[in-house]
Protein backbone atom coordinates (compact mmCIF):
# COMPACT_ATOMS: atom_id res chain seq x y z
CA UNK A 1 0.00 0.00 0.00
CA UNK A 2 1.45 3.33 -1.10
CA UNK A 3 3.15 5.39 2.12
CA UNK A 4 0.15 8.17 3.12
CA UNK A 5 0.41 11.68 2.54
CA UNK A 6 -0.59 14.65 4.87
CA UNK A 7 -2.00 17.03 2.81
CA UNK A 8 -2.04 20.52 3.72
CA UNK A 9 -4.55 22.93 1.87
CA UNK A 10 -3.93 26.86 3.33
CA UNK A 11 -3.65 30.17 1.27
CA UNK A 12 -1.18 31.68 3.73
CA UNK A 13 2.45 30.35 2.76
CA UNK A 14 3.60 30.71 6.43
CA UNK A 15 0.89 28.32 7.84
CA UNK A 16 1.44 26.00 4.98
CA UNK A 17 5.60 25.86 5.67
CA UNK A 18 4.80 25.64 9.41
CA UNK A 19 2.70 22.86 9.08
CA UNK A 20 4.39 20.85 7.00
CA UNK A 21 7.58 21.78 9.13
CA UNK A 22 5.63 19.58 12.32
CA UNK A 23 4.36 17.10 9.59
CA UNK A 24 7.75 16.42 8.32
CA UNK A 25 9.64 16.61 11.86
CA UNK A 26 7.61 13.10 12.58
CA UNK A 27 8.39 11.83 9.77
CA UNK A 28 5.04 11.87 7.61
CA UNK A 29 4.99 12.35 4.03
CA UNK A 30 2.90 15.79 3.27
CA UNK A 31 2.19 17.96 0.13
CA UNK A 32 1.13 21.25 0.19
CA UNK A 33 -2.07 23.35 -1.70
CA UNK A 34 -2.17 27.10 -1.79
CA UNK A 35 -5.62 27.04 -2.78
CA UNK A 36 -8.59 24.13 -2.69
CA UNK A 37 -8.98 24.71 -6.74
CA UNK A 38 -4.89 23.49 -6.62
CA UNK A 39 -5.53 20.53 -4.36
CA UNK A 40 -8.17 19.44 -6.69
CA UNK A 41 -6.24 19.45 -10.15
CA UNK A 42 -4.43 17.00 -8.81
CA UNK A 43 -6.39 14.98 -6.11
CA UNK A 44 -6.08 11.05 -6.52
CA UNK A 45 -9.17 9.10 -4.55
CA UNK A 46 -7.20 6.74 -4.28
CA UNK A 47 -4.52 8.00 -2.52
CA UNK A 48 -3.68 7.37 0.90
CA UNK A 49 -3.86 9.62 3.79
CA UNK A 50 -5.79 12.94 5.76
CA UNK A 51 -6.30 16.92 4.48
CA UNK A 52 -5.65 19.15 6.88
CA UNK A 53 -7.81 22.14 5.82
CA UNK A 54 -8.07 25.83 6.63
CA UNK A 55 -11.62 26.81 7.00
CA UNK A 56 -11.56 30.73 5.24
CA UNK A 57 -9.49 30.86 1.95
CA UNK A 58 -10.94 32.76 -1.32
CA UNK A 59 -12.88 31.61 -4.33
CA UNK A 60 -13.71 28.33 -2.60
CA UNK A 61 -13.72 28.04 1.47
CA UNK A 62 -12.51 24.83 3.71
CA UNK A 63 -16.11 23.65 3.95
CA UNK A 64 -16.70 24.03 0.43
CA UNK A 65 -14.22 22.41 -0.44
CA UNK A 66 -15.56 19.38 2.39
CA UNK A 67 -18.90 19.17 0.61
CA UNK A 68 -17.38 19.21 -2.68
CA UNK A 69 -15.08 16.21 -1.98
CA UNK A 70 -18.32 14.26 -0.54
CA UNK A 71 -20.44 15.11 -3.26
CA UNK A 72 -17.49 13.18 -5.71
CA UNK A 73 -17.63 10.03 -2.97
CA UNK A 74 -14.50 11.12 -1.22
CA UNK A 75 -13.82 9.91 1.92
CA UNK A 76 -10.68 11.60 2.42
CA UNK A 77 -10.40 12.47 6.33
CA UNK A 78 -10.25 16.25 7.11
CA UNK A 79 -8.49 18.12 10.13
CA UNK A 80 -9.92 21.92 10.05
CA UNK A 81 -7.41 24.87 10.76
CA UNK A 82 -8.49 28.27 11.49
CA UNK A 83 -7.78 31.45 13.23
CA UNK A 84 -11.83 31.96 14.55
CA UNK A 85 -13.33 30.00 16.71
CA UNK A 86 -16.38 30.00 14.81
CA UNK A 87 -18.74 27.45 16.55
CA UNK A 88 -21.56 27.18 14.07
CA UNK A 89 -19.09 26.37 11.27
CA UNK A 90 -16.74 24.10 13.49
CA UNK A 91 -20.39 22.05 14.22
CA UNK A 92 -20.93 22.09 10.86
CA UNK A 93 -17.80 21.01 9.33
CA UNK A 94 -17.60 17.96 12.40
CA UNK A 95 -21.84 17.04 11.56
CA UNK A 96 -20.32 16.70 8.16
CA UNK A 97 -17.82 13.81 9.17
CA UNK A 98 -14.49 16.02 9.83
CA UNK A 99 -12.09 14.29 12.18
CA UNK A 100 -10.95 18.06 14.38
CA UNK A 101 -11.44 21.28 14.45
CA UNK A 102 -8.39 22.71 15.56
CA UNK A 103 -8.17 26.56 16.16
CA UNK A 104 -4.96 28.65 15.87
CA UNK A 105 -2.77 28.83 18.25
CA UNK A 106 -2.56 25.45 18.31
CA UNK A 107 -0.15 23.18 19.92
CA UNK A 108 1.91 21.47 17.82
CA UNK A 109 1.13 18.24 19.74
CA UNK A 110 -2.47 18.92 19.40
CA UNK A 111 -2.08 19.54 15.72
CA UNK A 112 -0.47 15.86 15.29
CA UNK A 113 -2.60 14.15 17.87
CA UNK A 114 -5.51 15.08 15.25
CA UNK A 115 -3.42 14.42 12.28
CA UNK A 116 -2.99 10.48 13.16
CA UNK A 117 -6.64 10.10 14.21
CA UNK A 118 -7.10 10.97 10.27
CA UNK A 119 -4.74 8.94 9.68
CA UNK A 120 -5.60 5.94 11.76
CA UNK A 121 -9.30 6.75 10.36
CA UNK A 122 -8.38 6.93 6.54
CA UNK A 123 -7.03 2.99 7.07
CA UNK A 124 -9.68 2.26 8.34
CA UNK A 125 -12.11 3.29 5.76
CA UNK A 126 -9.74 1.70 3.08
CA UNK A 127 -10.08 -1.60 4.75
CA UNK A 128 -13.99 -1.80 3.82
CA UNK A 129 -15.50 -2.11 1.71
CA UNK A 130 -14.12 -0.99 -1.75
CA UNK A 131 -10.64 -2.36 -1.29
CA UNK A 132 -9.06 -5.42 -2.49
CA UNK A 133 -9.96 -8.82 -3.85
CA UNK A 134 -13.03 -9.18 -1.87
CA UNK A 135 -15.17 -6.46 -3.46
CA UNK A 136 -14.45 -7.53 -6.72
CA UNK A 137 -15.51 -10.79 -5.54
CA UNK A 138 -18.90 -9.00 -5.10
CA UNK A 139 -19.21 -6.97 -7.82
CA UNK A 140 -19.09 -10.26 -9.75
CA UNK A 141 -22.26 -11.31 -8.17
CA UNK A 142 -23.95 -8.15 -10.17
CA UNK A 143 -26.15 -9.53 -13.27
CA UNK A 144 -25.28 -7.87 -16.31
CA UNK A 145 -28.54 -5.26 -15.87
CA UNK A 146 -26.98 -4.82 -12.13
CA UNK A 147 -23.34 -3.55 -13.58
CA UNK A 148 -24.87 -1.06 -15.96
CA UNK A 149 -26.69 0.44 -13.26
CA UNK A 150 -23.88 0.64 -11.43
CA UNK A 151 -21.73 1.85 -13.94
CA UNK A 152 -24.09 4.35 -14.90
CA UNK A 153 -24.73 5.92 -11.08
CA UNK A 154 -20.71 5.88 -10.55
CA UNK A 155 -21.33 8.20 -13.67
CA UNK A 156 -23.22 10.62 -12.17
CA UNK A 157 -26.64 9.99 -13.91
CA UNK A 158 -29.77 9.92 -11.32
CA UNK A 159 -32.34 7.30 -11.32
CA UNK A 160 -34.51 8.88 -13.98
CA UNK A 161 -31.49 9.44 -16.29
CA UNK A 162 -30.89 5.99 -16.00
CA UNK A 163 -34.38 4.90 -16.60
CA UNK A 164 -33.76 6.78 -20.01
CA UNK A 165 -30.16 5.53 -20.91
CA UNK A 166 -31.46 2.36 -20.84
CA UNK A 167 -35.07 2.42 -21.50
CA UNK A 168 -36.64 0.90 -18.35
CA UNK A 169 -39.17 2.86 -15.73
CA UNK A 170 -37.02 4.65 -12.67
CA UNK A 171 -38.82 2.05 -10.76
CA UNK A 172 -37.44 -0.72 -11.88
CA UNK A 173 -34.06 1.17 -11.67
CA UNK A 174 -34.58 1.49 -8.14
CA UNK A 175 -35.20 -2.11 -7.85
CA UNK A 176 -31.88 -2.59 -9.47
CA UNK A 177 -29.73 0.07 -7.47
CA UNK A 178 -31.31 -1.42 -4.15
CA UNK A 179 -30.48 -5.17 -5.00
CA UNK A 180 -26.60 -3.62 -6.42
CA UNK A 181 -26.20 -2.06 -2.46
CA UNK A 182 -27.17 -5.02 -0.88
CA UNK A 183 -25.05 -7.48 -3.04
CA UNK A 184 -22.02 -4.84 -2.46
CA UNK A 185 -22.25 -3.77 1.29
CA UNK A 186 -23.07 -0.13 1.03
CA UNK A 187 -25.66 1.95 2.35
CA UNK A 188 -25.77 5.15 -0.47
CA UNK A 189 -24.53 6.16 -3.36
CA UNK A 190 -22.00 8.42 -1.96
CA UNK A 191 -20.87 4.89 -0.42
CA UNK A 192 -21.11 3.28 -3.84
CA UNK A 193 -19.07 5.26 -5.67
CA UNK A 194 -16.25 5.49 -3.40
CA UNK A 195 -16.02 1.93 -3.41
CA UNK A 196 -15.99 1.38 -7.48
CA UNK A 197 -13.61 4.25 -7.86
CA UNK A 198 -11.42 2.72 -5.14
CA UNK A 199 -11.75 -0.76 -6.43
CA UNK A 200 -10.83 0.59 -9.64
CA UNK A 201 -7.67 2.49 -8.76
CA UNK A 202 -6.27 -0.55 -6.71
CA UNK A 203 -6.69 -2.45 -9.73
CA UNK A 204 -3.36 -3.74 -11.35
């Protein structure tokens, strides 16, 4: 399994070098982001390891930039940074599945404490249940009507967009998509598509 990365998104240089200073002084791998748009040209599902996130940056905020990576069936694990202690957005962010909420001045110990929970969590999610040999093992189980469903909601296409790609009643799609998450282990779409694209990646 490829060696995990901490990856630091911030718009202020200093915060990014002083983070990645701590990051690196434990010896964890890190790469840093001066903006969320950079973080995404390059972002890899697939890859290993936690974001650690500051919460107010321009064009597109921490949060943002937390419900865009869910809406694409990320599960990347998030540590918050900022210099409010803003405690409608901190419940927010946390309701929404972020690991910490960690508000500057921080202690570096704090910082890291909250860095390897990510960590620890981000194995965790990897062992189940879109990695390795045993969800391909399931996906093999899908009839041929089951995988192009599937395909087509990994995709992006809704129910009724289905029903018209390939000519059957949303119903009956539903009835499909709800036989596909029991046969695969997953509980929603966001679910389902994070384990394909995983699956896929770890594929040789």
């Amino acid at each position: 399994m490829a060696e995990p990365t901490v990856f630091i998104v911030d718009d202020h240089e200093g915060v990014r070098d002083s983070i990645a200073e701590l990051v690196d002084s434990v010896g964890l791998r890190h790469a840093s982001f001066p903006s969320a748009a950079a973080f995404l040209d390059g972002f890899d599902p697939a890859a290993p390891g936690c974001l650690v996130l500051d919460v107010r940056m321009a064009h597109m905020s921490g949060p943002q930039l937390q419900e865009r990576l869910a809406a694409m069936g990320a599960r990347l694990p998030i540590v918050f940074v900022s210099a409010h202690a803003d405690i409608d957005v901190a419940v927010r962010t946390i309701r929404n599945g972020a690991v910490d909420f960690v508000t500057k001045p921080y202690r570096d110990q704090q910082l890291l404490d909250s860095i390897n929970e990510a960590l620890a969590r981000d194995v965790a999610d990897r062992a189940t249940p879109g990695a390795g040999g045993a969800f391909g093992a399931k996906l093999a189980t899908l009839s041929a009507r089951e995988r192009q469903v599937t395909d087509l909601v990994v995709a992006g296409q809704s129910s009724k967009a289905v029903a018209r790609t390939l000519g059957i009643s949303p119903r009956t799609v539903e009835l499909h998509r709800g036989h596909v998450f029991e046969k695969l282990g997953v509980k929603s779409v966001a679910e389902l598509v994070r384990a394909v694209v995983e699956h896929r990646a770890l594929r040789p």
